[in-house]
C-alpha atoms as a PDB file:
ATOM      1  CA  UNK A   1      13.354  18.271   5.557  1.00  0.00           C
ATOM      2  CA  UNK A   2      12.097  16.688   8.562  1.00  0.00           C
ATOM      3  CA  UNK A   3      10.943  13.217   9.603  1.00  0.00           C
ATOM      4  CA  UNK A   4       7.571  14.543   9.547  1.00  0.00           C
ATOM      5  CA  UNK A   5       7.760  16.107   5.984  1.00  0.00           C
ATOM      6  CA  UNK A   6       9.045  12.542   4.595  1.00  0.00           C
ATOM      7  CA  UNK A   7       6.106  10.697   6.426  1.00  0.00           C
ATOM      8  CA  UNK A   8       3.886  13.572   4.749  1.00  0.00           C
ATOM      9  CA  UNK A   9       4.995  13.673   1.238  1.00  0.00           C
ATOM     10  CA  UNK A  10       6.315   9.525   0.867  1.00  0.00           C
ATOM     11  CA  UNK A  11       2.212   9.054   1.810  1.00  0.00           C
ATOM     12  CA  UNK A  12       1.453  10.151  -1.896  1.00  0.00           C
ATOM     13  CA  UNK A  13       3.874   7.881  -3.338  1.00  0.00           C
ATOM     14  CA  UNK A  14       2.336   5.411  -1.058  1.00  0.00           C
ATOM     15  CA  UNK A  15      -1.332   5.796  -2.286  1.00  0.00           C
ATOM     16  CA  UNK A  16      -0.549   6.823  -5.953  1.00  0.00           C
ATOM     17  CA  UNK A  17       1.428   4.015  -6.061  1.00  0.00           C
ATOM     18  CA  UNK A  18      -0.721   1.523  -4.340  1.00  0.00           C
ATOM     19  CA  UNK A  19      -3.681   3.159  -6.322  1.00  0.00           C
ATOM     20  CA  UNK A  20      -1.783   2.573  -9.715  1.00  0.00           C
ATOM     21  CA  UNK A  21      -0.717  -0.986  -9.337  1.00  0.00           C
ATOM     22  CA  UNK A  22      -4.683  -1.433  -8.445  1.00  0.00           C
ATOM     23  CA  UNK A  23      -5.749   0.117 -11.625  1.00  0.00           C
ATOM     24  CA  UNK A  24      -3.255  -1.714 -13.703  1.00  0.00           C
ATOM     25  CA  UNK A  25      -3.835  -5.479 -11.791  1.00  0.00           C
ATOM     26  CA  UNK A  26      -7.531  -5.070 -12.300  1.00  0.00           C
ATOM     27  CA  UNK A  27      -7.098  -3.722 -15.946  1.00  0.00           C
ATOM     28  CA  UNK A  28      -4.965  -6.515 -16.372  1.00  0.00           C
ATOM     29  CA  UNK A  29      -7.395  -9.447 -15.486  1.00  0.00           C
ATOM     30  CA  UNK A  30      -9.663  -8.268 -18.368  1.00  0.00           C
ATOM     31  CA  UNK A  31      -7.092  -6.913 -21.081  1.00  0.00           C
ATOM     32  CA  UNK A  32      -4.428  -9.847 -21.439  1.00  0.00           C
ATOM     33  CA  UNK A  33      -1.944  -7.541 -23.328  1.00  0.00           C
ATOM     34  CA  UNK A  34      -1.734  -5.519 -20.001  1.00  0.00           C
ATOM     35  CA  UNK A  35      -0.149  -8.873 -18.009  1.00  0.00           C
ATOM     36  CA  UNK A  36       3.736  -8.680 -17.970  1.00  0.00           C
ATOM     37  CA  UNK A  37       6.451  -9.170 -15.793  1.00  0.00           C
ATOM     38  CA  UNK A  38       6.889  -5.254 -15.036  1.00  0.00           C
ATOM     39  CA  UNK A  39       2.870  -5.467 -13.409  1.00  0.00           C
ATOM     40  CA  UNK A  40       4.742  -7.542 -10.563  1.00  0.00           C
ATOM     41  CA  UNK A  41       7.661  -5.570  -9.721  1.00  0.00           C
ATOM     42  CA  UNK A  42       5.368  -2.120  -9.959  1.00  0.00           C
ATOM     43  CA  UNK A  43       2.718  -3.711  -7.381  1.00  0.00           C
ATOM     44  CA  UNK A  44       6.183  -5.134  -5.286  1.00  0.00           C
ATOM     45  CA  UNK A  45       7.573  -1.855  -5.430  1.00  0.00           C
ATOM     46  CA  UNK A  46       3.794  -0.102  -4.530  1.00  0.00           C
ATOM     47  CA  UNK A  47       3.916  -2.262  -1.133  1.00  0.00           C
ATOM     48  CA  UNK A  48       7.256  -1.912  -0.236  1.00  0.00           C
ATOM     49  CA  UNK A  49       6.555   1.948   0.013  1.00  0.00           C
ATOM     50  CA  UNK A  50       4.042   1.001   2.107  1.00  0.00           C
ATOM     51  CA  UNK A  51       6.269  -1.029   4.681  1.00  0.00           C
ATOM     52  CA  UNK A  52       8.627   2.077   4.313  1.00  0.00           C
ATOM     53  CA  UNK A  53       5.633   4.461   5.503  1.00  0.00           C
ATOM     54  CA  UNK A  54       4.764   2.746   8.187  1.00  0.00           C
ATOM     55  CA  UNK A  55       8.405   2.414   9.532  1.00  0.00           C
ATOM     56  CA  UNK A  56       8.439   6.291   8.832  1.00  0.00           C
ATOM     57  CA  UNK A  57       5.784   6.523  11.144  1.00  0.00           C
ATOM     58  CA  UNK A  58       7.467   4.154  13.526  1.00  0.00           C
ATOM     59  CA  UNK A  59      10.480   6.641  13.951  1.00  0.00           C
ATOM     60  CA  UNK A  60       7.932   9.580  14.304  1.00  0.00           C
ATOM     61  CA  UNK A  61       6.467   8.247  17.513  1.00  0.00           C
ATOM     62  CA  UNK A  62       9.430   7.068  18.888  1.00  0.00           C
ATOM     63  CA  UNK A  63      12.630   9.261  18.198  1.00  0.00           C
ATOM     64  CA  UNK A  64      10.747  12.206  18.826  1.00  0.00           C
ATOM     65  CA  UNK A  65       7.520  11.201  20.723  1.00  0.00           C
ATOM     66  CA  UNK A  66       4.705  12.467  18.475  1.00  0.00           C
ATOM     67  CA  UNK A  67       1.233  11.852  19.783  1.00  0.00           C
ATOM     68  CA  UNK A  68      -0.802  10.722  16.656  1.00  0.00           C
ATOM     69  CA  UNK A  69      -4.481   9.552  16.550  1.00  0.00           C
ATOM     70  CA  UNK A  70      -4.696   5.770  17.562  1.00  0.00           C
ATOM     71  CA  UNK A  71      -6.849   4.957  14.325  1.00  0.00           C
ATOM     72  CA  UNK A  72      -3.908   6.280  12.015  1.00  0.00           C
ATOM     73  CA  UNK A  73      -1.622   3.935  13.398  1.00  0.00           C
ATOM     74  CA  UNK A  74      -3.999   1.319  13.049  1.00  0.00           C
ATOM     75  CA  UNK A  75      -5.288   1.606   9.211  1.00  0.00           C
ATOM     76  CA  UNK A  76      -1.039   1.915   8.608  1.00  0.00           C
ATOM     77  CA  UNK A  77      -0.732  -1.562  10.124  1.00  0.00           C
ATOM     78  CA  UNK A  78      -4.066  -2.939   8.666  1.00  0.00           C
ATOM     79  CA  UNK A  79      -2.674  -2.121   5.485  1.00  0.00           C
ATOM     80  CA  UNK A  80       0.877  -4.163   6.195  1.00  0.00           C
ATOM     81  CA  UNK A  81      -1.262  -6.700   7.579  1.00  0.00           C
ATOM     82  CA  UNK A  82      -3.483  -6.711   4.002  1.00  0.00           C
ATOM     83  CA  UNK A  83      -0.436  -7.041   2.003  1.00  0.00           C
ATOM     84  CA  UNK A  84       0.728 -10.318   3.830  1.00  0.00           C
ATOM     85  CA  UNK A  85      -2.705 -11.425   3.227  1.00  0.00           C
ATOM     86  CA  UNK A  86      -3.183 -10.646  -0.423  1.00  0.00           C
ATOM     87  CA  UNK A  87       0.579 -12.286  -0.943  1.00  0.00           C
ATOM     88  CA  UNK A  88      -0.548 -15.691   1.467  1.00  0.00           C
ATOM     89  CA  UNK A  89      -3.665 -16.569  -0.961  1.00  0.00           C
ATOM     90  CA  UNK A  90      -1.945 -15.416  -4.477  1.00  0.00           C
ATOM     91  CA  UNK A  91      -1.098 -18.964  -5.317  1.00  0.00           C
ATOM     92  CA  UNK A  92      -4.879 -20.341  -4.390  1.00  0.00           C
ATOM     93  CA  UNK A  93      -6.445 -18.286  -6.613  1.00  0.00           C
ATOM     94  CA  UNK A  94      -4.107 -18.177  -9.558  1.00  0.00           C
ATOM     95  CA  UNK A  95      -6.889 -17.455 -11.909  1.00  0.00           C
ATOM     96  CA  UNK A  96      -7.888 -14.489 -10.209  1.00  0.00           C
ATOM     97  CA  UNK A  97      -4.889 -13.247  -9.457  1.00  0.00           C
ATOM     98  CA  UNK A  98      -5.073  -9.955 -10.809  1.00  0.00           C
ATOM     99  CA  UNK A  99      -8.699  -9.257  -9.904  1.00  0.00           C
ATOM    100  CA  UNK A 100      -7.367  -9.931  -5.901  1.00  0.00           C
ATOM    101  CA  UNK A 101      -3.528  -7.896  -6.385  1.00  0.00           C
ATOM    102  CA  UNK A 102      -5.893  -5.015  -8.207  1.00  0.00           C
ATOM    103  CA  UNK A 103      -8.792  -5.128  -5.748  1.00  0.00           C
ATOM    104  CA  UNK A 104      -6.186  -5.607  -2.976  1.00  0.00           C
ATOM    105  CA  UNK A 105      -4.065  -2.208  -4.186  1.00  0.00           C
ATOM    106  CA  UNK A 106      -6.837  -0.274  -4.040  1.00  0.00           C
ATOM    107  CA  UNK A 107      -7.824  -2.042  -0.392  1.00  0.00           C
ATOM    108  CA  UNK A 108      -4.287  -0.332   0.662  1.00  0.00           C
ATOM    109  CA  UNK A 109      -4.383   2.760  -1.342  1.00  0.00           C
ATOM    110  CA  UNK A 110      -7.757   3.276   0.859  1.00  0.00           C
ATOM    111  CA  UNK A 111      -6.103   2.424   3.596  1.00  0.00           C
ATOM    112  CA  UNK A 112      -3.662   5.318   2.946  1.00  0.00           C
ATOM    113  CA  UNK A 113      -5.966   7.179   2.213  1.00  0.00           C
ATOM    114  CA  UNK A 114      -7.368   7.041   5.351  1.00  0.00           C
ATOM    115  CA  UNK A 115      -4.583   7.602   7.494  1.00  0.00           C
ATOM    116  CA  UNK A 116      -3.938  10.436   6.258  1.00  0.00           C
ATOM    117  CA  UNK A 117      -7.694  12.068   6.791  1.00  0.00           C
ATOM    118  CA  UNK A 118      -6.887  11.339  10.498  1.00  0.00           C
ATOM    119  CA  UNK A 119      -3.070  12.359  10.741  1.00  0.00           C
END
């Protein structure tokens, strides 16, 4: 397997993941029986794949100088960027907590998304 197959195939477990941990935050602000511990470490887990995409991609361009589209190096940093962001304002909005990690997964899962129309 090469660098380039990893970057290929971890991009579904990126945006499944991403796209489940939206799905079960935003199922989770309406159904309280949905809220447990295991919501946060799925979402954690969701956006750490992403940081290990986009470090994927890192390698790709520099070990063995792959020209890639500007815009799909942008949406993967936009979406590292959105994570910080979603994290920073998690304790100001405690109440809607799971309406902003749920709406914020699926932000990043459409990031993904995204990238990979234009890699």
């Amino acid at each position: 397997m090469t660098l380039l197959d990893a970057h290929e195939a971890w991009s579904w477990v990126t945006v499944l993941g991403n796209g489940m941990a939206g799905v079960w935050a935003l199922s989770a602000h309406w159904l309280a029986g949905l809220r447990s511990k295991a919501l946060w470490w799925f979402t954690g887990i969701a956006q750490v794949t992403m940081f290990a995409q986009v470090v994927l991609g890192v390698l790709l361009v520099t070990a063995e100088d792959m020209e890639v589209p500007e815009l799909h190096m942008f949406y993967g940093f936009v979406a590292i960027l959105s994570i910080g962001l979603v994290y920073s304002y998690r304790a100001q909005v405690t109440e809607w907590r799971y309406l902003l990690y749920g709406l914020g997964s699926l932000f990043i899962m459409g990031l993904g998304v995204r990238a990979m129309l234009l890699g």
